[in-house]
Protein backbone atom coordinates (compact mmCIF):
# COMPACT_ATOMS: atom_id res chain seq x y z
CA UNK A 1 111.69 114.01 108.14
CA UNK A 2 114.19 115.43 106.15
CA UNK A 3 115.68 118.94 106.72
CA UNK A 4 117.10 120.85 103.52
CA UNK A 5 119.40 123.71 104.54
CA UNK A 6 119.01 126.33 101.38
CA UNK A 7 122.49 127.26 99.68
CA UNK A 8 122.95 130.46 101.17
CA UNK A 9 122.38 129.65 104.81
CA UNK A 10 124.66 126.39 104.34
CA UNK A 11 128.18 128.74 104.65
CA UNK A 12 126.25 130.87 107.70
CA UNK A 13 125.87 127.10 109.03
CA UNK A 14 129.18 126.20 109.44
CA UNK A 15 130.40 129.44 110.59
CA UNK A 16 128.43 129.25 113.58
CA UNK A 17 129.54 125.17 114.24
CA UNK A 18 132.60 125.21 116.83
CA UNK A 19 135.38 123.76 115.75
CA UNK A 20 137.22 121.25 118.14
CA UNK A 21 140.17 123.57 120.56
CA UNK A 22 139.34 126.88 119.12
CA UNK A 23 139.25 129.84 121.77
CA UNK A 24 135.50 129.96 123.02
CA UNK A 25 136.16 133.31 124.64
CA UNK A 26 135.91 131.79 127.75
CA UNK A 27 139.18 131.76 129.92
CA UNK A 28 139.12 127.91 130.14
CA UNK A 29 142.94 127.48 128.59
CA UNK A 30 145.83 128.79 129.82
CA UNK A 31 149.53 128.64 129.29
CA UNK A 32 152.57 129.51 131.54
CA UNK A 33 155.89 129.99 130.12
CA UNK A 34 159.17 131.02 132.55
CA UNK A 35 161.56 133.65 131.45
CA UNK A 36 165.42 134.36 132.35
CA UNK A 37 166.86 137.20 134.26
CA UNK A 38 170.67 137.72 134.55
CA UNK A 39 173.68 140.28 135.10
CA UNK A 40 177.24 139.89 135.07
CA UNK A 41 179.21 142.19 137.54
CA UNK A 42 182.43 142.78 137.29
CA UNK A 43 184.94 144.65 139.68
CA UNK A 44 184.90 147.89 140.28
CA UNK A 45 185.75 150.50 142.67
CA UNK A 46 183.95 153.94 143.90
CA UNK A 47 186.10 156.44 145.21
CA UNK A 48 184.70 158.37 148.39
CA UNK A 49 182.44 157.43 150.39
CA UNK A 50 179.22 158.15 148.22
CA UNK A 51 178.09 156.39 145.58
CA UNK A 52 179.62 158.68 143.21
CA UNK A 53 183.22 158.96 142.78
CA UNK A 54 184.71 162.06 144.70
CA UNK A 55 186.81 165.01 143.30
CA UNK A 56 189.04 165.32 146.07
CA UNK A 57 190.14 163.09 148.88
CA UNK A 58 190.70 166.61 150.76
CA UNK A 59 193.81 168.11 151.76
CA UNK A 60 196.44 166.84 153.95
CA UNK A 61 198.02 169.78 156.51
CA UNK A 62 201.22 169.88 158.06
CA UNK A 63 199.83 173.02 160.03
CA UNK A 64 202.06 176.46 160.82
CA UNK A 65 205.57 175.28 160.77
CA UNK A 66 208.64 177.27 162.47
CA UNK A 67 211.44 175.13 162.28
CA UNK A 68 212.43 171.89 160.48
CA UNK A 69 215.53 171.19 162.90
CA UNK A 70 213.21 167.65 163.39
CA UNK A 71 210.63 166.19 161.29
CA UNK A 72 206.96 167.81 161.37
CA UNK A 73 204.39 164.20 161.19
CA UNK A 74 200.83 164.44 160.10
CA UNK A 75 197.64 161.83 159.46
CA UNK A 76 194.89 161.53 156.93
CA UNK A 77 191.68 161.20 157.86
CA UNK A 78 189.08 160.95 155.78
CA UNK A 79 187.50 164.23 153.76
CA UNK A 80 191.66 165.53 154.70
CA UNK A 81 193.99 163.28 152.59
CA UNK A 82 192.72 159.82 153.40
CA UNK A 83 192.30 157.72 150.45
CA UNK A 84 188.08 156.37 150.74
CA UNK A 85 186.90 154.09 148.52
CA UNK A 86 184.42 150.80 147.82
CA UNK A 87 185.07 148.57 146.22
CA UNK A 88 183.61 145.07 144.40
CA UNK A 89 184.04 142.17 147.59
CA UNK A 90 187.46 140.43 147.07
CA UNK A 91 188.60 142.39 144.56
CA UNK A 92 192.07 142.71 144.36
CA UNK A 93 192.51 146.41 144.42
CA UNK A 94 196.14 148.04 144.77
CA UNK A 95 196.91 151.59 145.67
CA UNK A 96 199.50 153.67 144.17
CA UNK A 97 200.81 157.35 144.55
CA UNK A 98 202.85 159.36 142.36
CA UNK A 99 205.60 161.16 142.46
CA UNK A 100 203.54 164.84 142.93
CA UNK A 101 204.12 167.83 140.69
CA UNK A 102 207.83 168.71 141.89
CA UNK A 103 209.52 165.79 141.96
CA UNK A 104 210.83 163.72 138.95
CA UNK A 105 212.10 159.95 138.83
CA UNK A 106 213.12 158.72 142.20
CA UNK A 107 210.97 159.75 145.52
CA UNK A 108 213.45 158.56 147.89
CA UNK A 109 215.02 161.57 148.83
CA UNK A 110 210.95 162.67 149.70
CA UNK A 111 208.59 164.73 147.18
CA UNK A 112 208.57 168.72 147.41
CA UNK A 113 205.73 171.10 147.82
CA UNK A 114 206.59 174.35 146.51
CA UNK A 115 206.22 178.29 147.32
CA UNK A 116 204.78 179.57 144.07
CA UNK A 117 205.93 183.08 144.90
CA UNK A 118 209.31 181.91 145.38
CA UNK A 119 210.04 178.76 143.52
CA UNK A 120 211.45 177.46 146.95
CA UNK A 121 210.81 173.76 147.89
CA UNK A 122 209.98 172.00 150.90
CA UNK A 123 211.01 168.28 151.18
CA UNK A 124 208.59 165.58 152.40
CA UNK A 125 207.58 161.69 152.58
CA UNK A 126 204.64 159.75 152.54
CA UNK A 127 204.25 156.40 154.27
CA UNK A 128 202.04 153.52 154.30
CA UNK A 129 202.57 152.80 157.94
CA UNK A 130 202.62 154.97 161.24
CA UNK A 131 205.76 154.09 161.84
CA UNK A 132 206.84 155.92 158.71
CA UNK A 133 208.98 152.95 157.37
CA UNK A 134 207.18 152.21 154.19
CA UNK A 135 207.35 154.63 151.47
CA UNK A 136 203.99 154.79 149.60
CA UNK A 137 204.47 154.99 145.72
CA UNK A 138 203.39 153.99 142.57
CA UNK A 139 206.12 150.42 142.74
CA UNK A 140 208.61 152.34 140.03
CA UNK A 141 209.42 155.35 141.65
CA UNK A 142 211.35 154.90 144.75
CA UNK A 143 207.98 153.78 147.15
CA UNK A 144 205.85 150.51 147.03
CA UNK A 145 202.49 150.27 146.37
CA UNK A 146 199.33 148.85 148.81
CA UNK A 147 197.84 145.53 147.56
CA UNK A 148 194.39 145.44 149.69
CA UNK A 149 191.39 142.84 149.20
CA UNK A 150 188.07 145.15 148.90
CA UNK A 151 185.22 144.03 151.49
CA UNK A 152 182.38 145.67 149.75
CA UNK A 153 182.09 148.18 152.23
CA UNK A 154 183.51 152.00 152.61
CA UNK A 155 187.26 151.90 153.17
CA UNK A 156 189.68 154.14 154.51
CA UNK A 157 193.57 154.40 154.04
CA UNK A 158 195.42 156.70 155.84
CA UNK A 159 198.58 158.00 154.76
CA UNK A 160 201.29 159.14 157.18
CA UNK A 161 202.79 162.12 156.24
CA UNK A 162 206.32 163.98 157.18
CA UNK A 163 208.13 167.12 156.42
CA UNK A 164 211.84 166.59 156.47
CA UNK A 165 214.22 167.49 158.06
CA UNK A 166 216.23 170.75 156.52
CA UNK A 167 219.72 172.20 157.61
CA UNK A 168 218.51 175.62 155.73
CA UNK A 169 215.00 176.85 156.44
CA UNK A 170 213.36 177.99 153.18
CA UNK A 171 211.24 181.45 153.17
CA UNK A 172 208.27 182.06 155.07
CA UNK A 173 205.23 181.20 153.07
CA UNK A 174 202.41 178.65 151.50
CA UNK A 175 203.95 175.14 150.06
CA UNK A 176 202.06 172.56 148.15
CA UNK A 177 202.15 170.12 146.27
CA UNK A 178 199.01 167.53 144.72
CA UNK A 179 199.94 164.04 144.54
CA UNK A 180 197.78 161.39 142.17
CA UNK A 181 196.12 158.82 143.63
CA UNK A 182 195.69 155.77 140.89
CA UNK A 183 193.45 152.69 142.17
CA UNK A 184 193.89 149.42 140.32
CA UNK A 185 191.25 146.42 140.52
């Protein structure tokens, strides 16, 4: 027996024959292919305690002073002059402070706050160290600045502040003064 296909069912034919690997519909192939994540991170500091940087660090009071026949001490602590930050682990991060609005060149002889009704100054030092032996600057103006290795974690640096010593009082009144904090890493 012999079959004979007629010409116009011949293409409908081998439409409907499978070819060998084609996609049957069925989910009996499958593939899997890997793909790469990565970042880079690089150093870097937040300043505060947040995970925004801050504004202010707060402001550092001497208090009601009467006399300055002996030097008038105060301490940061954080949200009142203390310098917060976090930084990247192991970064090498160094802390400077300049000079303040009053004072031009050499801090030595101590930074000035100043009675804006009077134009009066009022002489004083910050330190790195309780003991009020290192004076904290920016490495070029008369103070050194504080090399630190970050941990990752919120950090806090005091600074150790003092009013000097004056053999003339200046008028009764508010003195300030705003001094930059610039962190390096």
């Amino acid at each position: 027996m012999r079959w004979t296909i007629p010409a116009g069912l011949t293409a409908i034919a081998l439409l409907l024959t499978p070819s060998a690997g084609a996609d049957t519909g069925v989910d009996d192939l499958s593939k899997s292919q890997a793909f790469t994540l990565s970042a880079t991170l690089v150093n870097g500091c937040v300043l505060g305690s947040g995970s925004a940087d801050v504004t202010t660090f707060g402001t550092l009071s001497f208090g009601t002073i009467s006399s300055l026949d002996v030097p008038v001490d105060a301490v940061s602590s954080q949200g009142t002059g203390s310098i917060v930050l976090k930084c990247t682990p192991g970064a090498p991060v160094t802390l400077a402070l300049g000079n303040g609005n009053n004072v031009s060149g050499s801090i030595s002889a101590g930074r000035r706050m100043i009675n804006t009704a009077t134009s009066e100054t009022l002489a004083y030092q910050l330190y790195q160290n309780a003991a009020r032996t290192t004076v904290w600057g920016n490495g070029s103006n008369g103070g050194t600045t504080l090399v630190l290795s970050a941990t990752g974690a919120v950090q806090e640096y005091k600074i150790y502040a003092r009013v000097l010593t004056a053999s003339a009082m200046p008028s009764a009144g508010n003195y300030s003064d705003s001094v930059l904090v610039t962190v390096t890493y």
